[in-house]
C-alpha atoms as a PDB file:
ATOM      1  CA  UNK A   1       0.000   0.000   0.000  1.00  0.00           C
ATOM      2  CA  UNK A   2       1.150   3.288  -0.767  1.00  0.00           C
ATOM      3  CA  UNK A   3       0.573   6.857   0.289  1.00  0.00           C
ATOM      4  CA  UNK A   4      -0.816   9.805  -1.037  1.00  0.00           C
ATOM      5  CA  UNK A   5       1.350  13.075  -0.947  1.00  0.00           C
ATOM      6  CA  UNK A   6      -1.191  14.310   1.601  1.00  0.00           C
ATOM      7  CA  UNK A   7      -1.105  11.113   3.291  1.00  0.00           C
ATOM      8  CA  UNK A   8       3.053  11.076   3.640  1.00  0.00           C
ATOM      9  CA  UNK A   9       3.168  15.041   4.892  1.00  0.00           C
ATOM     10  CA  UNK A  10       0.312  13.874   7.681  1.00  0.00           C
ATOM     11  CA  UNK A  11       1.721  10.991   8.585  1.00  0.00           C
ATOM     12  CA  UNK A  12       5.393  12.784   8.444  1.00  0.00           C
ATOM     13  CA  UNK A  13       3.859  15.442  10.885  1.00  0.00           C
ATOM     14  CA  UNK A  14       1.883  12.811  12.932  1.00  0.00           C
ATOM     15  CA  UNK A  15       5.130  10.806  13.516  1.00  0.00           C
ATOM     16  CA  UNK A  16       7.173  13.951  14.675  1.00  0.00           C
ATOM     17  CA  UNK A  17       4.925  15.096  16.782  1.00  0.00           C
ATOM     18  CA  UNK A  18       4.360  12.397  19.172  1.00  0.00           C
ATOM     19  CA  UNK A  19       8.287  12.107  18.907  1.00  0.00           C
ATOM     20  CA  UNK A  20       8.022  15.499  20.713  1.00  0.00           C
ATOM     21  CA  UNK A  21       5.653  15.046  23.144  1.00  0.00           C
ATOM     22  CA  UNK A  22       7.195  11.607  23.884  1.00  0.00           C
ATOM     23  CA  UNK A  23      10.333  13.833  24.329  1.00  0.00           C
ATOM     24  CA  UNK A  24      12.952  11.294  23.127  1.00  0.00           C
ATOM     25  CA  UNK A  25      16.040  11.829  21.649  1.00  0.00           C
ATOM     26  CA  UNK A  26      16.999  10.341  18.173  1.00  0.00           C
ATOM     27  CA  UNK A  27      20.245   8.925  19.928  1.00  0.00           C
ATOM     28  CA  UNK A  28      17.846   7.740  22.928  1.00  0.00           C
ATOM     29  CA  UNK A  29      14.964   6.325  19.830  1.00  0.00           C
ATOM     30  CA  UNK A  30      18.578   4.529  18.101  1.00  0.00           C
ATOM     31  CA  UNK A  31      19.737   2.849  20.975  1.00  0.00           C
ATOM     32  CA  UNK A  32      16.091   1.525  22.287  1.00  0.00           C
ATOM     33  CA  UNK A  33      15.335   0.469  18.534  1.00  0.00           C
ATOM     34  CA  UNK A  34      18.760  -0.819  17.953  1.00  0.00           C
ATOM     35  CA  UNK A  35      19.825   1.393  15.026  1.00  0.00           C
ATOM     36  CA  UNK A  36      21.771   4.674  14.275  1.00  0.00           C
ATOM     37  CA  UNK A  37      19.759   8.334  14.951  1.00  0.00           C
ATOM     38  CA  UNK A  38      20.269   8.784  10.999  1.00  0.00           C
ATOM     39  CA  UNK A  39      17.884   5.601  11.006  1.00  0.00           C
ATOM     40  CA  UNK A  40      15.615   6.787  13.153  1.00  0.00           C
ATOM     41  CA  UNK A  41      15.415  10.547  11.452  1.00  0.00           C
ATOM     42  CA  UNK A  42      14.711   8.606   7.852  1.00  0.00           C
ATOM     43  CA  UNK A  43      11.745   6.782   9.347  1.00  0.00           C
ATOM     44  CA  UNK A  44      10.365   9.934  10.767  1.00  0.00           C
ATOM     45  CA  UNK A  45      10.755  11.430   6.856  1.00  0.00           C
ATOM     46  CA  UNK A  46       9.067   8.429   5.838  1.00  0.00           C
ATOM     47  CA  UNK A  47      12.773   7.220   4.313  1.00  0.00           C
ATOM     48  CA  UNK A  48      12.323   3.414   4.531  1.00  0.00           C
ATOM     49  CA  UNK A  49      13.856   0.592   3.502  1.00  0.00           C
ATOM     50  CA  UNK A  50      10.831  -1.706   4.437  1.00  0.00           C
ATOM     51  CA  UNK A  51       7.122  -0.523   4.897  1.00  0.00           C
ATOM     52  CA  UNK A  52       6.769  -1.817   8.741  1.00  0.00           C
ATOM     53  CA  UNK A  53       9.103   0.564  10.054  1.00  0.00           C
ATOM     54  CA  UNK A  54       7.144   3.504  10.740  1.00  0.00           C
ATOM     55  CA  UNK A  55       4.697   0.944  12.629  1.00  0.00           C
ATOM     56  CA  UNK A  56       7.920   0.153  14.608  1.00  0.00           C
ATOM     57  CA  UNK A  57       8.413   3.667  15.791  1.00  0.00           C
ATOM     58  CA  UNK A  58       4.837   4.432  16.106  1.00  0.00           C
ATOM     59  CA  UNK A  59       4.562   1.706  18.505  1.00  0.00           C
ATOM     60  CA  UNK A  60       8.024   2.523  20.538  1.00  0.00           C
ATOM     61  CA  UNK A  61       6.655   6.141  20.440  1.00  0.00           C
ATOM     62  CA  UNK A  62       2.951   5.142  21.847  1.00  0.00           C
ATOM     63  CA  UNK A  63       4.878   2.759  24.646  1.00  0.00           C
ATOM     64  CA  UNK A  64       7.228   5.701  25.529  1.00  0.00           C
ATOM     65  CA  UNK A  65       4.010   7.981  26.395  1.00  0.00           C
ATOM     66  CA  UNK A  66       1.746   5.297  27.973  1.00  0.00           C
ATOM     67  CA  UNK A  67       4.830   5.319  30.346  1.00  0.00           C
ATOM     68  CA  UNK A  68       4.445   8.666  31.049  1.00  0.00           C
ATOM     69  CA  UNK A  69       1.001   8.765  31.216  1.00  0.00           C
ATOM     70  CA  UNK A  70       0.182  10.563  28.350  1.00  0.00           C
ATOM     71  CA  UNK A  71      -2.119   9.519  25.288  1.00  0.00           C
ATOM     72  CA  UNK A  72      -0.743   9.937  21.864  1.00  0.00           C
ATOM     73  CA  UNK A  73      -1.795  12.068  19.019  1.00  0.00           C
ATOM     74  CA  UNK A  74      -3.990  10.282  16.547  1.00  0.00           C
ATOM     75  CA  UNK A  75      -2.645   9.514  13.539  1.00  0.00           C
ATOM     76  CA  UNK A  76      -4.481   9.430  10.349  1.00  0.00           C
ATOM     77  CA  UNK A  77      -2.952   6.226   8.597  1.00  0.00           C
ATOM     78  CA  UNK A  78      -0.699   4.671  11.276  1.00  0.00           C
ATOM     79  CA  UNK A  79      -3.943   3.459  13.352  1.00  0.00           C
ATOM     80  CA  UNK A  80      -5.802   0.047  14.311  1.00  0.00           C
ATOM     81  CA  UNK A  81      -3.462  -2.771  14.767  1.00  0.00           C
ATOM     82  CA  UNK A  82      -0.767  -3.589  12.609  1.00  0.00           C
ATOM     83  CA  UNK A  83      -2.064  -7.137  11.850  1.00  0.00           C
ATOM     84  CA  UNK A  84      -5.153  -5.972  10.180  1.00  0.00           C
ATOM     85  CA  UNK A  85      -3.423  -5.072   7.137  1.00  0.00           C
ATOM     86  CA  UNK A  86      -2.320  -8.570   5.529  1.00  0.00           C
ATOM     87  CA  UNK A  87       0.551  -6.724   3.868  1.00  0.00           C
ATOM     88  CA  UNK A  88       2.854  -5.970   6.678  1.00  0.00           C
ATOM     89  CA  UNK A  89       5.062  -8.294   8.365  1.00  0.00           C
ATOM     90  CA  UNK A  90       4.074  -8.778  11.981  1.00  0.00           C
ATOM     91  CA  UNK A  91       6.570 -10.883  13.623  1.00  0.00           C
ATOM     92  CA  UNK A  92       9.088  -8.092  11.978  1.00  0.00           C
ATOM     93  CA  UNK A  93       6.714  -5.241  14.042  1.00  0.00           C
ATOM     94  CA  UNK A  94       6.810  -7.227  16.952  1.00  0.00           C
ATOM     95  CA  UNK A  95      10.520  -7.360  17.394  1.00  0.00           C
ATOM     96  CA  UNK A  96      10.427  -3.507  18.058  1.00  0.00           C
ATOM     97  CA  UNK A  97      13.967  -2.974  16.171  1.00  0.00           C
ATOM     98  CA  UNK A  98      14.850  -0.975  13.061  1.00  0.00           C
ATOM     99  CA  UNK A  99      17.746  -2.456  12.125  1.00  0.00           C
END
């Protein structure tokens, strides 16, 4: 599945913005996702190398601000569970790691 234009700016400003609120660092994001802060800043620009790894930050970012007891922003494509859409790879989401 692809995005729309549109759809890649929200989803682009979605992303960042719970990375704010979550107030994380891209070297803190790296080392809890196992990967370099370059890594991390492509997947927030939608830069991907496979389509399940802005589910992987959208999750780490949702479990970052359940912890501090904050709710998330909603975000327009990036919703429901992962496992509803038969083209993404699950076990690959579940392992929590971009690299």
């Amino acid at each position: 599945m692809s995005l729309t234009i549109i759809e890649r700016r929200n989803t682009k400003k979605e992303l960042a913005a719970n990375f704010n609120l979550a107030g994380v660092t891209l070297e803190q994001a790296a080392q809890d996702l196992a990967t370099t802060p370059e890594h991390v800043e492509a997947v927030l620009q939608l830069q991907v190398d496979q389509i399940e790894e802005p589910w992987i930050l959208r999750n780490y970012l949702n479990k970052q601000l359940a912890a501090q007891g904050k709710t998330p922003l909603p975000y327009s494509r990036l919703q429901d569970d992962p496992a509803v859409h038969w083209f993404l790879n699950t076990d690959l989401i579940a392992k929590g790691r971009l690299n």
